[in-house]
C-alpha atoms as a PDB file:
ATOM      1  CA  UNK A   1      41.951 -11.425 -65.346  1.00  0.00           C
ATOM      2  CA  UNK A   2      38.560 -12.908 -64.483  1.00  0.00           C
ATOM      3  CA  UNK A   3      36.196 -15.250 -65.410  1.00  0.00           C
ATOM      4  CA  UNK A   4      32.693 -15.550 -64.823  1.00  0.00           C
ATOM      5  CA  UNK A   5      29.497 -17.656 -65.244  1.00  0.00           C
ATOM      6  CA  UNK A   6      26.095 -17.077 -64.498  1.00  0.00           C
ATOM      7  CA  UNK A   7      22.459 -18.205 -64.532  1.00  0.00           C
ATOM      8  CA  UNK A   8      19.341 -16.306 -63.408  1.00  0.00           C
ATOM      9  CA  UNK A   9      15.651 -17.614 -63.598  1.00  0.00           C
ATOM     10  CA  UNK A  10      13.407 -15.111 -63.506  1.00  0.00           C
ATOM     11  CA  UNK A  11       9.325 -15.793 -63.467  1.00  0.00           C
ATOM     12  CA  UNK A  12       7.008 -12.825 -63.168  1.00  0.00           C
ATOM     13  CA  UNK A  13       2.792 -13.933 -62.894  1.00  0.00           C
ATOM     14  CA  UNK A  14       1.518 -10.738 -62.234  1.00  0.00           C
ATOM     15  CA  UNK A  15      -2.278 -10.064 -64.142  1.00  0.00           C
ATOM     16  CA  UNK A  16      -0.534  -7.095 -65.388  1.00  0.00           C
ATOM     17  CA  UNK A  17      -0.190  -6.150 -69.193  1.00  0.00           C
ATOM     18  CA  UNK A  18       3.116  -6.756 -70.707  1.00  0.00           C
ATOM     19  CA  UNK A  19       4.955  -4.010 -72.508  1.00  0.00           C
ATOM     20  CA  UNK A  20       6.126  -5.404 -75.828  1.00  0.00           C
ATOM     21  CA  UNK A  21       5.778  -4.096 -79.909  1.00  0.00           C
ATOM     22  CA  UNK A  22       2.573  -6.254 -79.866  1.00  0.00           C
ATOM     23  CA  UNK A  23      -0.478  -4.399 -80.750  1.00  0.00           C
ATOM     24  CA  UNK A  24      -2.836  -4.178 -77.523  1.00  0.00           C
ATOM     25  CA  UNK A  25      -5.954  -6.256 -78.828  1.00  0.00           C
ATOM     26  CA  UNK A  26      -3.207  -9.228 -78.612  1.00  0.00           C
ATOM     27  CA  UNK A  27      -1.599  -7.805 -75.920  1.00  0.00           C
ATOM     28  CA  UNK A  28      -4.150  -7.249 -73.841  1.00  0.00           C
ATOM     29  CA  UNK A  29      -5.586 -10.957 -73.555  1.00  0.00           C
ATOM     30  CA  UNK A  30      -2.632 -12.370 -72.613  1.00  0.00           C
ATOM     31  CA  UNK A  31      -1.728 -12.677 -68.638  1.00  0.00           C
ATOM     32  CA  UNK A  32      -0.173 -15.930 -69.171  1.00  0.00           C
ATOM     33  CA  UNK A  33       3.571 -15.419 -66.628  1.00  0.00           C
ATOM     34  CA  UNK A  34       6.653 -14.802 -67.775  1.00  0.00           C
ATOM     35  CA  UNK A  35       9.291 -17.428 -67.182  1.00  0.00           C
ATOM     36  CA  UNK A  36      12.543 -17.339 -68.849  1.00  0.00           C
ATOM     37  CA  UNK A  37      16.242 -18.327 -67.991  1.00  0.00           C
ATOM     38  CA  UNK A  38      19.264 -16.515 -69.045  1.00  0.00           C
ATOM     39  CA  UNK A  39      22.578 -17.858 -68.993  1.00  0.00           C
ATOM     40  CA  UNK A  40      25.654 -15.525 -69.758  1.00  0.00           C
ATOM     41  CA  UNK A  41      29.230 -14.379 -68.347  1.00  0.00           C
ATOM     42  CA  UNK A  42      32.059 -12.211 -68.944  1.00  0.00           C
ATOM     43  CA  UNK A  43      36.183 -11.742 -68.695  1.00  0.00           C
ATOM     44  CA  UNK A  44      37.890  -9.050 -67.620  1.00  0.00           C
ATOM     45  CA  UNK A  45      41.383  -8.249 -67.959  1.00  0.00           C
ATOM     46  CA  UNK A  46      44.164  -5.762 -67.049  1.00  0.00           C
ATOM     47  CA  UNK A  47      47.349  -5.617 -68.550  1.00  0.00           C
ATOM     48  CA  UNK A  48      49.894  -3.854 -67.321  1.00  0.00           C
ATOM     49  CA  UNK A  49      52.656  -2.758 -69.729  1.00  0.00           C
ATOM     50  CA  UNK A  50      55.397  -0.619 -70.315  1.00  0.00           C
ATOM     51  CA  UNK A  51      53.302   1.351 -72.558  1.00  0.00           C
ATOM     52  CA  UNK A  52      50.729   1.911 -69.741  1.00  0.00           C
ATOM     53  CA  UNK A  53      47.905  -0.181 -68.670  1.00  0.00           C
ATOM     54  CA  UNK A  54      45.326  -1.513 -71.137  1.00  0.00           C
ATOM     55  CA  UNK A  55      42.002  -3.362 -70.121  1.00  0.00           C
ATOM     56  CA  UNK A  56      39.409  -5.276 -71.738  1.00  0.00           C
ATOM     57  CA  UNK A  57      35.557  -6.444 -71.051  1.00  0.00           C
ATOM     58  CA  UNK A  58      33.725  -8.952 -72.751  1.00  0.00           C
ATOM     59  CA  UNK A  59      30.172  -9.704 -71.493  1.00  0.00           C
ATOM     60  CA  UNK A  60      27.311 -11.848 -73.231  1.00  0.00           C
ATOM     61  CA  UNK A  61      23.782 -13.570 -72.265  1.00  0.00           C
ATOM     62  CA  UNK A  62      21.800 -15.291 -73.942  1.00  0.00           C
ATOM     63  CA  UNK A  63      17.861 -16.052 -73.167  1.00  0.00           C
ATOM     64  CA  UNK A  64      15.323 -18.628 -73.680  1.00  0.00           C
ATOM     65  CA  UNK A  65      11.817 -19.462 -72.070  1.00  0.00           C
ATOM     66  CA  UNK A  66       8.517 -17.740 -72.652  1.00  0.00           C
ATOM     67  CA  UNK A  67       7.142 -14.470 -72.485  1.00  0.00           C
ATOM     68  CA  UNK A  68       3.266 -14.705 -71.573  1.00  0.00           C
ATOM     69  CA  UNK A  69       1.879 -16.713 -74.797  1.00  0.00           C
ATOM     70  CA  UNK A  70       4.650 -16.406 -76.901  1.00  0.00           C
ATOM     71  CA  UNK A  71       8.150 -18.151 -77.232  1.00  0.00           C
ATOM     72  CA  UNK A  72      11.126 -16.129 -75.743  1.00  0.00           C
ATOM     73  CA  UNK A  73      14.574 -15.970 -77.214  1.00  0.00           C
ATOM     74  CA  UNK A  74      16.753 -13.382 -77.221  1.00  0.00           C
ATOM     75  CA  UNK A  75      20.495 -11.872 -76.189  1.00  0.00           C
ATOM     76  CA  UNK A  76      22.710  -9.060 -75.427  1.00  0.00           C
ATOM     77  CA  UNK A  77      26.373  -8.715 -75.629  1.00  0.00           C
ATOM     78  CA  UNK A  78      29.117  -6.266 -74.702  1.00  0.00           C
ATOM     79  CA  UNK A  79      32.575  -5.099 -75.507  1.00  0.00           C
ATOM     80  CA  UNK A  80      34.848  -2.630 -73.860  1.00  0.00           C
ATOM     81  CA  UNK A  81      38.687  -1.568 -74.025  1.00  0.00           C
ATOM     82  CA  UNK A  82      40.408   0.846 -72.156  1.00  0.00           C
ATOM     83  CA  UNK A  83      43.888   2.276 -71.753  1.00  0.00           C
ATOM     84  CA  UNK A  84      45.800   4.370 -69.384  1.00  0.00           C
ATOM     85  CA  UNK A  85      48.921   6.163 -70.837  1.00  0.00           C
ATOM     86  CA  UNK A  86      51.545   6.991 -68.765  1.00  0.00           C
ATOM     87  CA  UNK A  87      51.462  10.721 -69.338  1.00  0.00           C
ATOM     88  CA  UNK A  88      50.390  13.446 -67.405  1.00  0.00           C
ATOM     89  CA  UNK A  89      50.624  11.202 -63.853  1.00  0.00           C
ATOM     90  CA  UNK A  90      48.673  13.852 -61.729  1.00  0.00           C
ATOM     91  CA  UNK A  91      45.879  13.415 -63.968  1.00  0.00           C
ATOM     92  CA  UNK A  92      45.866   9.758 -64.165  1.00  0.00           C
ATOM     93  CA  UNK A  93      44.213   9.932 -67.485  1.00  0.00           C
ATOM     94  CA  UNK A  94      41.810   7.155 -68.830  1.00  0.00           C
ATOM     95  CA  UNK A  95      40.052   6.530 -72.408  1.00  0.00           C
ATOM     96  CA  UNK A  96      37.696   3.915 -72.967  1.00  0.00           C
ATOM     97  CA  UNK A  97      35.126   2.652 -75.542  1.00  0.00           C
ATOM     98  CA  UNK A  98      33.164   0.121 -76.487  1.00  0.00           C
ATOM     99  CA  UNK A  99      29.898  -1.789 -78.231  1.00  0.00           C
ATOM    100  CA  UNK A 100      26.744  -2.717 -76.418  1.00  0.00           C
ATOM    101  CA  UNK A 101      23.902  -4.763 -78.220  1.00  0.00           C
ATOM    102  CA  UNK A 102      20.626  -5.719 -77.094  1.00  0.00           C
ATOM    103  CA  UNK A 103      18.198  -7.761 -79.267  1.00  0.00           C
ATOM    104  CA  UNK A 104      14.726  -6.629 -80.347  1.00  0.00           C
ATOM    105  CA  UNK A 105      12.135  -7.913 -82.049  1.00  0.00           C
ATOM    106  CA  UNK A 106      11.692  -6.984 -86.168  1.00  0.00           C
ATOM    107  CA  UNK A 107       8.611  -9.104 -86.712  1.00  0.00           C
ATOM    108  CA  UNK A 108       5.341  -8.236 -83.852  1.00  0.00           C
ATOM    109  CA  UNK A 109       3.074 -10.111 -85.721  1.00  0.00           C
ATOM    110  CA  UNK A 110       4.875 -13.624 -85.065  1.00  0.00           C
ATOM    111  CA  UNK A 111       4.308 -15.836 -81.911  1.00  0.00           C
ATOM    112  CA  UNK A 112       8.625 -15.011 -81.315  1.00  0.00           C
ATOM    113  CA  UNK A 113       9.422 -12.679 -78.540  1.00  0.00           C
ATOM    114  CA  UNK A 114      12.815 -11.994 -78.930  1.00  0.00           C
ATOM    115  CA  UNK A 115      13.207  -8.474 -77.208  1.00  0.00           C
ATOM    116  CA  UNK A 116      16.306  -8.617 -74.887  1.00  0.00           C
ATOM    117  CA  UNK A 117      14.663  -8.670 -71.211  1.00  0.00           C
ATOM    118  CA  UNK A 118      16.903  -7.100 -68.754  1.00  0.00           C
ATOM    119  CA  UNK A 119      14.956  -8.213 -65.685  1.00  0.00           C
ATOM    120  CA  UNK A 120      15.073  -5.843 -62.513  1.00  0.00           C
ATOM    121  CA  UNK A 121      18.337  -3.773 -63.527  1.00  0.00           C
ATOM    122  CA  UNK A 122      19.418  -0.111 -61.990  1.00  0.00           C
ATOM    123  CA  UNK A 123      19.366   1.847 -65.288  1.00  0.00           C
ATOM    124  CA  UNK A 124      21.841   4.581 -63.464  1.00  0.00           C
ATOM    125  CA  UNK A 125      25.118   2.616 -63.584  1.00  0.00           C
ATOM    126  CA  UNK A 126      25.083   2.855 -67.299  1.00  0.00           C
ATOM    127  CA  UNK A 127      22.260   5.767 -68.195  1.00  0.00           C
ATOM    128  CA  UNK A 128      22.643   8.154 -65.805  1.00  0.00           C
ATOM    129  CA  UNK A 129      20.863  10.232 -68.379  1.00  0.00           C
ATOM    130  CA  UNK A 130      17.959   7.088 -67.956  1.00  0.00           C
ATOM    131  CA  UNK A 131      15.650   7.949 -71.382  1.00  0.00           C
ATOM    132  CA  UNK A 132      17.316   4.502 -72.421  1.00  0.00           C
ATOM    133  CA  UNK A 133      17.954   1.141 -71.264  1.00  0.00           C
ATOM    134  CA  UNK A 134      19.389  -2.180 -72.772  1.00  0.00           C
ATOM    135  CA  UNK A 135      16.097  -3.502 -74.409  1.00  0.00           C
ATOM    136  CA  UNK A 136      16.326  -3.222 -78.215  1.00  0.00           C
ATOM    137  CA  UNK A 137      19.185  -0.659 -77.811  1.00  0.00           C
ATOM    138  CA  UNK A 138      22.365  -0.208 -79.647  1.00  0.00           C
ATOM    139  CA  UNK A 139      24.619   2.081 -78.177  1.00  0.00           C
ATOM    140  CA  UNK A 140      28.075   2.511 -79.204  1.00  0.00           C
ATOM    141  CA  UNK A 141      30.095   4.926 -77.000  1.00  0.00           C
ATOM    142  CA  UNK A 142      33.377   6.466 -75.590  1.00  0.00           C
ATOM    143  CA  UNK A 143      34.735   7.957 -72.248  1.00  0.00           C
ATOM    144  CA  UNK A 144      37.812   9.977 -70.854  1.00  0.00           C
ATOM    145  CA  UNK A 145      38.192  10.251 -67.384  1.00  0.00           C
ATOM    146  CA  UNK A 146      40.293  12.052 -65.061  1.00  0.00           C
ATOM    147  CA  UNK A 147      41.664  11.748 -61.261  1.00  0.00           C
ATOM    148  CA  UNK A 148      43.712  15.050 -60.368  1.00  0.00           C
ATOM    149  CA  UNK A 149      43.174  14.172 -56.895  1.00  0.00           C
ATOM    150  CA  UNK A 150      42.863  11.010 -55.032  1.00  0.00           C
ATOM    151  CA  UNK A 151      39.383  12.327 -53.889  1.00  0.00           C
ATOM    152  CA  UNK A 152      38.289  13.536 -56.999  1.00  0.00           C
ATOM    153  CA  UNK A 153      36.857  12.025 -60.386  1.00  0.00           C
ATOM    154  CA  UNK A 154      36.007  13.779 -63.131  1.00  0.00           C
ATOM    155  CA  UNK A 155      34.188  11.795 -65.927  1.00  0.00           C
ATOM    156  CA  UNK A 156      32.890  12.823 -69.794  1.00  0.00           C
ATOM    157  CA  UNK A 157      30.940  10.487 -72.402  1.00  0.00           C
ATOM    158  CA  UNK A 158      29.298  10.347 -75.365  1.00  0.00           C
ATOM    159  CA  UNK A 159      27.118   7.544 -76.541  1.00  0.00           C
ATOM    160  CA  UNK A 160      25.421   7.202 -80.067  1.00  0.00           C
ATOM    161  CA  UNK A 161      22.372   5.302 -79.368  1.00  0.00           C
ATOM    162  CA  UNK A 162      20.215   3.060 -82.009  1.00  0.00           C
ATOM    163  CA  UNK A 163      17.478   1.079 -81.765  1.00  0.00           C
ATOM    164  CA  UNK A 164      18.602  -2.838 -82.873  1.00  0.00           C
ATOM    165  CA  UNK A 165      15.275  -3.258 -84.846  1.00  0.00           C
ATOM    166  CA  UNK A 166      13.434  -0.854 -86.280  1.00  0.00           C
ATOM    167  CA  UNK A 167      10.045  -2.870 -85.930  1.00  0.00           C
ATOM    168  CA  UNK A 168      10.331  -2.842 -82.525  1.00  0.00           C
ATOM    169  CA  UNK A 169      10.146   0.040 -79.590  1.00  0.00           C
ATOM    170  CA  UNK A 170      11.893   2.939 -77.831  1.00  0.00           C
ATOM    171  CA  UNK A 171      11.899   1.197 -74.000  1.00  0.00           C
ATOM    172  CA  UNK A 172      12.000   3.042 -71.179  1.00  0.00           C
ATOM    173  CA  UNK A 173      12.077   2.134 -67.355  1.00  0.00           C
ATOM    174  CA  UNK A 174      13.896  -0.120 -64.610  1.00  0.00           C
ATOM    175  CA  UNK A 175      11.716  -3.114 -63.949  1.00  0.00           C
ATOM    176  CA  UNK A 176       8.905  -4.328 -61.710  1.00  0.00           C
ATOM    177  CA  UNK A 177       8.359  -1.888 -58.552  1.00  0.00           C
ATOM    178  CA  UNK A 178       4.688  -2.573 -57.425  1.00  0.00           C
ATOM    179  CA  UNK A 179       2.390  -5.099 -57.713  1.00  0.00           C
ATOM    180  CA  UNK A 180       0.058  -3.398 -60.168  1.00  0.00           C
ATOM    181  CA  UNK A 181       2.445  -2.055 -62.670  1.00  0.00           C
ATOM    182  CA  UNK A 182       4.998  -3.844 -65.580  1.00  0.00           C
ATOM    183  CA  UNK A 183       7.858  -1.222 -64.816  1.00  0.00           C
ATOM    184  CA  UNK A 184       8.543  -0.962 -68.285  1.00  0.00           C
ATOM    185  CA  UNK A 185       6.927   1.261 -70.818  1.00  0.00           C
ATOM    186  CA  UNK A 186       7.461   1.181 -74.650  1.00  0.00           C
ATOM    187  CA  UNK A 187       7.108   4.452 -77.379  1.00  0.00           C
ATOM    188  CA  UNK A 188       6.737   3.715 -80.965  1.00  0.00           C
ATOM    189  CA  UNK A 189      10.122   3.623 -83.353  1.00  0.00           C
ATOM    190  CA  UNK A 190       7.685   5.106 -86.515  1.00  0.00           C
ATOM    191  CA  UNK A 191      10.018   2.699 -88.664  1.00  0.00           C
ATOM    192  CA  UNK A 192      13.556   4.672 -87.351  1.00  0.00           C
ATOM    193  CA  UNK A 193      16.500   3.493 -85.189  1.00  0.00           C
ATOM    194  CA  UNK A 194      18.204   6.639 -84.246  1.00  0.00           C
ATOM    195  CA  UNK A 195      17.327   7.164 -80.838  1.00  0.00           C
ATOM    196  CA  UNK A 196      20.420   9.737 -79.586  1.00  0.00           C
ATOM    197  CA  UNK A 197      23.362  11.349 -79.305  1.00  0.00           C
ATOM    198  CA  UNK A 198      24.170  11.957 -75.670  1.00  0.00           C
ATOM    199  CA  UNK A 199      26.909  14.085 -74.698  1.00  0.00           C
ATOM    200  CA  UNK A 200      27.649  14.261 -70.570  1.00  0.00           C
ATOM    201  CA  UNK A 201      30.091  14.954 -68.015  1.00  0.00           C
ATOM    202  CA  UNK A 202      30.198  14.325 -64.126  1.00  0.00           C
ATOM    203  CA  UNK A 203      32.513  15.191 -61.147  1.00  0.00           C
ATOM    204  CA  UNK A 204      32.533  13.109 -58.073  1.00  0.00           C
ATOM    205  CA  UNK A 205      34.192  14.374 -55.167  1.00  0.00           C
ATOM    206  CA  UNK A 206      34.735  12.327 -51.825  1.00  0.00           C
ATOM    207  CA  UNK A 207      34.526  14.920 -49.285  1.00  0.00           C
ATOM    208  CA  UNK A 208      35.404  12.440 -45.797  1.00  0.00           C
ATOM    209  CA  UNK A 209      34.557   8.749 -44.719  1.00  0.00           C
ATOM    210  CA  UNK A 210      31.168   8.067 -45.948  1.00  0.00           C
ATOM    211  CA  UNK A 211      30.216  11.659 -47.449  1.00  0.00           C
ATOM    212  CA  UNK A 212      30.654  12.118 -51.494  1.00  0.00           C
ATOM    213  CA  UNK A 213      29.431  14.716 -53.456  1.00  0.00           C
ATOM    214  CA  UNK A 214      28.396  14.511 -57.590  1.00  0.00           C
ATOM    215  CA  UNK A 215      27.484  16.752 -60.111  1.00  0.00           C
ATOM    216  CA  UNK A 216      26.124  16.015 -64.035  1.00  0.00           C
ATOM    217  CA  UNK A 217      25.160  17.793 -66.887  1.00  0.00           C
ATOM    218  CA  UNK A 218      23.821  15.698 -69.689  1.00  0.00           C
ATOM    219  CA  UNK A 219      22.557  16.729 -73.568  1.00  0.00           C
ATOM    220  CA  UNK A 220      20.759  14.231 -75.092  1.00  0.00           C
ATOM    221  CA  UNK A 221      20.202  14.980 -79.230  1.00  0.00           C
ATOM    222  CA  UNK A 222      17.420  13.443 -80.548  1.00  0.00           C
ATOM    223  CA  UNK A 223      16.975  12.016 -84.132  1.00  0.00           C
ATOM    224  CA  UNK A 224      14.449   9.959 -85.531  1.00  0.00           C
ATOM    225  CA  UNK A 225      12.860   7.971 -83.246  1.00  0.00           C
ATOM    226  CA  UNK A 226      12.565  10.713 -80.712  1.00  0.00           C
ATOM    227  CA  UNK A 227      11.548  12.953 -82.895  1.00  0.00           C
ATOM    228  CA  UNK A 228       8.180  10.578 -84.298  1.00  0.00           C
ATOM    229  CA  UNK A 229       6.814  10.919 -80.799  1.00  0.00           C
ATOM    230  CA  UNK A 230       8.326  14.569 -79.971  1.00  0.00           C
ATOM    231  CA  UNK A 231       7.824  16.682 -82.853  1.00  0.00           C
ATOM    232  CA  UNK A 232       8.058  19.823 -81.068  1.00  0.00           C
ATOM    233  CA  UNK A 233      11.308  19.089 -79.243  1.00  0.00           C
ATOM    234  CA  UNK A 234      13.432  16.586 -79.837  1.00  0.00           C
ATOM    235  CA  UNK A 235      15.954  17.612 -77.424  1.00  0.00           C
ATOM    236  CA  UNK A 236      16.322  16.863 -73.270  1.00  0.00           C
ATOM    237  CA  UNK A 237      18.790  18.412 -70.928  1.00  0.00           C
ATOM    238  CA  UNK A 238      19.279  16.718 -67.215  1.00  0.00           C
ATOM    239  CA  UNK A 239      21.161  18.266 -64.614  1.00  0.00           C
ATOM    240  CA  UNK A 240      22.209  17.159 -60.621  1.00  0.00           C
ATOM    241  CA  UNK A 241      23.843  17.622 -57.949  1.00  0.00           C
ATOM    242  CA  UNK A 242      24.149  15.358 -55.383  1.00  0.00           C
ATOM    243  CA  UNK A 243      25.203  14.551 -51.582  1.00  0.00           C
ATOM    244  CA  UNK A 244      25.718  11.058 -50.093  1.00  0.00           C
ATOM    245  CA  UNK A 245      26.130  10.172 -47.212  1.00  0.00           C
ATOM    246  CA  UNK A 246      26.977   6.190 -46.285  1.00  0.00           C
ATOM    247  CA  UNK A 247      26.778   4.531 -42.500  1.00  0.00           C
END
């Protein structure tokens, strides 16, 4: 098993305009920085039984400071289990599932930001379908995996996403990346929280030292939320293939 604790302080004084549920003639005035601390950490362990190997995450944070004018507190939390039968040994199969929350923010019209802030994150390790992130989101979601070879993983999910409050919005994006722009951008709920059903599956295939290979299909199904600002499609497909090459 393993422990861990962390702090980050992050400040961010750009004169750029915040994305939040805020309408803009109160957003727009305020330029005041964003400076905010969050404190969190997580276990991990691996137990290795008779039965096969079973493994469990637990991750949490927890945030407090201010965001531009307004008083910042929010959270996010995480919980995962996995287990590896042992069946089928050439296949080295692997289900998991788990819970992730983020906090949003019910009540715009308050001077209370508490929209989880996920600072300058790389959406791909957990959306490689990236219409989501972990701001406002619920997302509850399973996996099966597969190793036939020791070169080759094959990977399926599905993830039922929600948005945690329905006052607050759909956010999309990865953090600041220039001077001039937030690097987030937020679309109106219309009073829902179903964001998604996304189905996807991926193959990664080392082909020598440093050179891998990847290919994914995602569906993402939209309901409610998507729908208010798509009306005419609620649906999105994303497709890739990939070649990587490390030195």
């Amino acid at each position: 098993g393993e422990w861990r604790a962390f702090a980050i302080q992050y400040r961010d004084s750009r004169n750029v305009l915040k994305t939040d549920s805020r309408p803009m003639d109160a957003r727009n005035p305020d330029r005041k920085p964003i400076n905010m601390t969050t404190l969190g950490g997580h276990y991990i362990h691996n137990f290795d039984t008779s039965a096969g190997q079973l493994d469990v995450l637990f991750w949490g944070v927890g945030q407090l400071g201010t965001w531009g004018s307004q008083d910042h507190k929010a959270g996010a939390l995480a919980a995962e289990a996995g287990y590896q039968p042992p069946i089928l040994g050439k296949l080295k199969p692997w289900i998991r599932g788990g819970y992730f929350y983020g906090s949003g923010d019910d009540n715009p019209s308050d001077d209370k930001h508490n929209t989880f802030f996920e600072i300058l994150p790389t959406p791909r390790w957990y959306a490689r379908f990236p219409f989501f992130n972990l701001m406002n989101n619920d997302d509850i979601f399973g996996q099966f995996m597969l190793h036939p070879h020791q070169k080759l993983a094959i990977r399926a999910e599905v993830h039922s996403l929600r948005l945690a409050a329905r006052n607050d919005l759909w956010y999309l994006g990865g953090g600041a990346f220039q001077p001039w722009t937030f690097g987030y951008i937020g679309r109106p709920s219309s009073g829902g929280r179903g964001l998604a059903t996304l189905f996807d599956v991926s193959a990664d295939y080392n082909m020598a030292a440093g050179l891998s290979f990847s290919g994914y299909y995602g569906v993402a199904r939209g309901k409610s939320v998507v729908a208010g600002v798509y009306p005419e499609g609620r649906n999105g497909h994303l497709g890739y293939v990939e070649l990587t090459y490390r030195f």
